[in-house]
Protein backbone atom coordinates (compact mmCIF):
# COMPACT_ATOMS: atom_id res chain seq x y z
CA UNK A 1 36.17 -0.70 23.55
CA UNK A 2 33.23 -2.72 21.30
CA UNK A 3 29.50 -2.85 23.77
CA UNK A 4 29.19 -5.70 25.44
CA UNK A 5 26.95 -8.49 23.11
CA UNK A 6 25.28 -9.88 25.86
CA UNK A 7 23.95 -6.87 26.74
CA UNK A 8 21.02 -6.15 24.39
CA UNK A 9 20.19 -3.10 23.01
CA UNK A 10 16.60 -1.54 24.30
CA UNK A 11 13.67 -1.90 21.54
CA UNK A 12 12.57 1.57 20.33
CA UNK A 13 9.29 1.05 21.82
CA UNK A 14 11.41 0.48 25.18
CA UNK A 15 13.04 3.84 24.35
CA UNK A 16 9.64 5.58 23.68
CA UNK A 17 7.94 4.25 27.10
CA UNK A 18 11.42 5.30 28.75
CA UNK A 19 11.29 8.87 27.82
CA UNK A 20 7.43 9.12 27.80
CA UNK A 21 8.45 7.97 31.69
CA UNK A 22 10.21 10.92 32.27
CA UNK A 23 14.25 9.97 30.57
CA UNK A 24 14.96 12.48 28.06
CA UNK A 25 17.77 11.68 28.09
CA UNK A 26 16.97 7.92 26.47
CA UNK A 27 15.37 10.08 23.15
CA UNK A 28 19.27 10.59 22.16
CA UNK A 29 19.13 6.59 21.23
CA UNK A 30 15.87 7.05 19.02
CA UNK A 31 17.33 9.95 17.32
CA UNK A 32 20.64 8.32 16.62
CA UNK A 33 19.05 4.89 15.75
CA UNK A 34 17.24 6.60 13.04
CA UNK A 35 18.75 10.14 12.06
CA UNK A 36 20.15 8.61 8.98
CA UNK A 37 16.78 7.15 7.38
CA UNK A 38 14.85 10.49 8.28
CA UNK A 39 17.38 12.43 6.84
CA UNK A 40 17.20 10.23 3.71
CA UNK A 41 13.24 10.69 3.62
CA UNK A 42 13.80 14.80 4.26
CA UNK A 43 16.41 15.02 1.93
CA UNK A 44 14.58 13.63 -1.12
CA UNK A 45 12.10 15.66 -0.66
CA UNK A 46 14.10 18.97 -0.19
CA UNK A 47 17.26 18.61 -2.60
CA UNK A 48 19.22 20.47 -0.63
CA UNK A 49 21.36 19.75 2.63
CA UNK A 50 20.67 22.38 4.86
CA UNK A 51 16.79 22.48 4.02
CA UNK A 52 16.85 18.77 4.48
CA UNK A 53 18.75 18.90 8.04
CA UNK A 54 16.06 21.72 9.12
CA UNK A 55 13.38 19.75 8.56
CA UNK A 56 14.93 16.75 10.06
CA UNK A 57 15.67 18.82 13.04
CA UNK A 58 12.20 20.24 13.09
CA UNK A 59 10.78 16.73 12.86
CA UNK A 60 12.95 15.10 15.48
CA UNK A 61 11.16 18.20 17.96
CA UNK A 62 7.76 16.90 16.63
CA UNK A 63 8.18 13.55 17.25
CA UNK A 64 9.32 13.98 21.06
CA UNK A 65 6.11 16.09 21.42
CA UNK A 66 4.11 13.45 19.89
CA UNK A 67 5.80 10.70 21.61
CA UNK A 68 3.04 9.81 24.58
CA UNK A 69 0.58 9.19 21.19
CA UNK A 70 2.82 6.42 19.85
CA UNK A 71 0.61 3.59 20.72
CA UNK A 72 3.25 1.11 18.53
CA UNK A 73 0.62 0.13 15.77
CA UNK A 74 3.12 0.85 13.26
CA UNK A 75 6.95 0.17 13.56
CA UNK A 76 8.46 3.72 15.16
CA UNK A 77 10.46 3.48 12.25
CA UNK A 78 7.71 4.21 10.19
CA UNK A 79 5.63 6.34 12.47
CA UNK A 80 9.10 8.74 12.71
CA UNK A 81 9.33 8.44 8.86
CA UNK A 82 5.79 9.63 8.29
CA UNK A 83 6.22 12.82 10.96
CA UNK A 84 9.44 13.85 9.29
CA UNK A 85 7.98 13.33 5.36
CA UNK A 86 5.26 15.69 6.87
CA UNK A 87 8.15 18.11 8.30
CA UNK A 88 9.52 18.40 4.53
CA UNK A 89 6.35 18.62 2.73
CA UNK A 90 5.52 21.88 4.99
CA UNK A 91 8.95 23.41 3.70
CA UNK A 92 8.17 22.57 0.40
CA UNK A 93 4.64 24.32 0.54
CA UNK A 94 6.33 27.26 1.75
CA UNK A 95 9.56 27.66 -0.58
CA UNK A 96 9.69 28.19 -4.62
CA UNK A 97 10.78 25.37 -6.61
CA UNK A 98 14.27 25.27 -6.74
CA UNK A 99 16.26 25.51 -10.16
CA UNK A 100 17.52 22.41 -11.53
CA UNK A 101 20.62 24.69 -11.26
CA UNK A 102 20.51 25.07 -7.73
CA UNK A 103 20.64 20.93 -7.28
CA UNK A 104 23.79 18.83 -6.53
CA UNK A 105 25.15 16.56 -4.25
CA UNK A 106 27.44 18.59 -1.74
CA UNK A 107 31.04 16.84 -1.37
CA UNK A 108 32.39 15.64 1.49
CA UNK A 109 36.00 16.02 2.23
CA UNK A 110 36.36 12.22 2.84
CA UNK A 111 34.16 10.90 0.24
CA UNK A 112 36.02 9.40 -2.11
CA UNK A 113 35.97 10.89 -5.79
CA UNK A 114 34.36 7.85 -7.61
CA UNK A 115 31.40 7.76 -4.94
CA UNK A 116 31.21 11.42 -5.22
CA UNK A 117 30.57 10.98 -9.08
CA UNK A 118 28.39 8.16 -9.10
CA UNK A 119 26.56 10.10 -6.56
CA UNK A 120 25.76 13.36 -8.87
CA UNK A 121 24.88 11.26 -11.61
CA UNK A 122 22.27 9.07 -9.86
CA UNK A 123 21.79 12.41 -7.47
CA UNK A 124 20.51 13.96 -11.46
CA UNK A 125 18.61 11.18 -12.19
CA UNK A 126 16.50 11.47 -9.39
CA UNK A 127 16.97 15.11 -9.53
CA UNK A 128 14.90 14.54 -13.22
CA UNK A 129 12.06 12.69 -11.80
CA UNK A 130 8.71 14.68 -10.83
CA UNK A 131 8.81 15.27 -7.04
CA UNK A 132 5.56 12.43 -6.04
CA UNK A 133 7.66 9.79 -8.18
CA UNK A 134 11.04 10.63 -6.21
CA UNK A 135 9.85 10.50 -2.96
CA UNK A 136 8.15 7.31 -3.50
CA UNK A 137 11.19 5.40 -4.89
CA UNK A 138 13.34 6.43 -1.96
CA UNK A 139 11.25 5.74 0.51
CA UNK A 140 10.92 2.35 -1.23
CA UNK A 141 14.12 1.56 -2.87
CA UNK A 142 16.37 3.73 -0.11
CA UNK A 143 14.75 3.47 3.26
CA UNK A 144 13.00 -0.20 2.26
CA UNK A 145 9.33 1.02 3.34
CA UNK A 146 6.62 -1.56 2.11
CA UNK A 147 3.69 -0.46 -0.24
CA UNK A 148 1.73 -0.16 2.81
CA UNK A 149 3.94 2.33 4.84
CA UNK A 150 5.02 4.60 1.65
CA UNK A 151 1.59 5.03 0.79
CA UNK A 152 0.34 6.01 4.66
CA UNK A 153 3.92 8.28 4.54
CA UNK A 154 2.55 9.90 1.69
CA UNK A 155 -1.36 9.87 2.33
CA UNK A 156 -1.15 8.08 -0.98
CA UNK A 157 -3.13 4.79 -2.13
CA UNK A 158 -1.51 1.42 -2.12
CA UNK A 159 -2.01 1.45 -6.02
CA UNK A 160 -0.81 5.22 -6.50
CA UNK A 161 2.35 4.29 -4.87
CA UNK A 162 2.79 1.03 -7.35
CA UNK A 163 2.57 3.16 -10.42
CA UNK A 164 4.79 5.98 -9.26
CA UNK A 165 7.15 3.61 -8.12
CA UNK A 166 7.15 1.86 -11.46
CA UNK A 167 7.61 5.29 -13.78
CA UNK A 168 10.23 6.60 -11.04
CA UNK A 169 12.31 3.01 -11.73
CA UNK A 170 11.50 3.33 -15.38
CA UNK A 171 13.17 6.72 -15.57
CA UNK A 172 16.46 5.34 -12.94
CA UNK A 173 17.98 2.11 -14.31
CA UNK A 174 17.60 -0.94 -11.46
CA UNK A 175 21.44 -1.47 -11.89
CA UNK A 176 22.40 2.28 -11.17
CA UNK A 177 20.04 2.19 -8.30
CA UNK A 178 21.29 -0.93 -6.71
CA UNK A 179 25.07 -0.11 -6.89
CA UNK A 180 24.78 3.89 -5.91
CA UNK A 181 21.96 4.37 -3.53
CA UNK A 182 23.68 4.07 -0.70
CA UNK A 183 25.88 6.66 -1.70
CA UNK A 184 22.93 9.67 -1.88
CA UNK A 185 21.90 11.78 0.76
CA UNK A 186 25.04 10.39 2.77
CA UNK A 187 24.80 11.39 6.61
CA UNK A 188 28.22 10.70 8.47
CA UNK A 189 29.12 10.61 12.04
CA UNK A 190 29.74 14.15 12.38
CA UNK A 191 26.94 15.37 10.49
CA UNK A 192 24.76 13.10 12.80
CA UNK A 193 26.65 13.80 16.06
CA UNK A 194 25.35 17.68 15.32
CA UNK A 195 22.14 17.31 14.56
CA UNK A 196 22.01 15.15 17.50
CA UNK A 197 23.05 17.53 19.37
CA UNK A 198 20.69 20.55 18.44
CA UNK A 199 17.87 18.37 18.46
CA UNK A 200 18.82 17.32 22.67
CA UNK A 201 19.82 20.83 23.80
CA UNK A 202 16.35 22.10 21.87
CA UNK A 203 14.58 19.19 23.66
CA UNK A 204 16.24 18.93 27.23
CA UNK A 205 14.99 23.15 27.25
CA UNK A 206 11.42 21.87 26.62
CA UNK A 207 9.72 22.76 29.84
């Protein structure tokens, strides 16, 4: 049965004051609202899968600790963005560089074969770009962040993020951007549905 559409959906600052309030149980919506464009951020950091969805997990249990300092100056989009760039950039500090070997785009059983292959080809593109120049263009050219937002993501200038952003679309073609990007760091329902679910049971046990 489709929701209701005159029933409106609560704003994500409504969320945040909800569960600040007391409703855990209203932090599910946040986290699926936005588990797809933090995994995206985590994930092209990370390269892989399962080191993005730990951080992503990791970061989810950040922001619900940091939740009664959201004081809505920045979008929660943005502010959840930033917390979970952070999440991955702590993995990364700790782990060895990972062999361009080790890099791929893991198939999904219903992802059909031409996405799958337009996928590892833009997934090596980006896979050939230094890590600063990567994560800028997919927080820009993926998740849609302004200047502004990358760069405070980042804890990079306004101009730092314009020139990486330029060499990192330099090295991609526009055109193979613009048709495949939506097909990288692909997060389905069920893929969602568990994260969402670790990230509840690891929250509702918060004391």
């Amino acid at each position: 049965m489709s929701a209701d559409p005159q029933v409106r959906e609560p704003t994500d600052g409504e969320l945040v004051a909800r569960v600040v309030a007391g409703a855990r149980g209203e932090f599910e919506q946040l986290v699926r609202r936005h588990n797809q464009r933090l995994f995206r951020a985590t994930r092209a950091i990370l390269r892989t899968d399962v080191d993005a969805e730990d951080a992503l997990q990791q970061a989810w249990l950040d922001i619900f600790r940091a939740l009664d300092g959201f004081r809505g100056d920045a979008a929660f989009a943005t502010w959840a963005t930033r917390i979970a760039v952070n999440a991955a950039l702590r993995i990364v500090r700790k782990r060895p560089v990972l062999a361009e070997a080790e890099v791929g785009l893991a198939d999904g059983p219903n992802v059909e074969l031409e996405n799958r292959e337009l996928g590892r080809v833009l997934e090596g593109c980006l896979a050939q770009l230094p890590q600063g120049n990567r994560e800028v263009m997919v927080l820009r050219d993926v998740l849609e962040l302004d200047t502004a937002e990358t760069a405070a993501c980042l804890g990079l200038t306004e101009e730092a993020v314009r020139v990486r952003l330029h060499r990192a679309r330099g090295a991609v073609a526009a055109a193979l951007a613009e048709l495949t990007l939506d097909t990288v760091y692909q997060f389905d329902g069920a893929r969602c549905a568990r994260i969402t679910a670790a990230v509840m049971a690891q929250v509702n046990a918060a004391s």
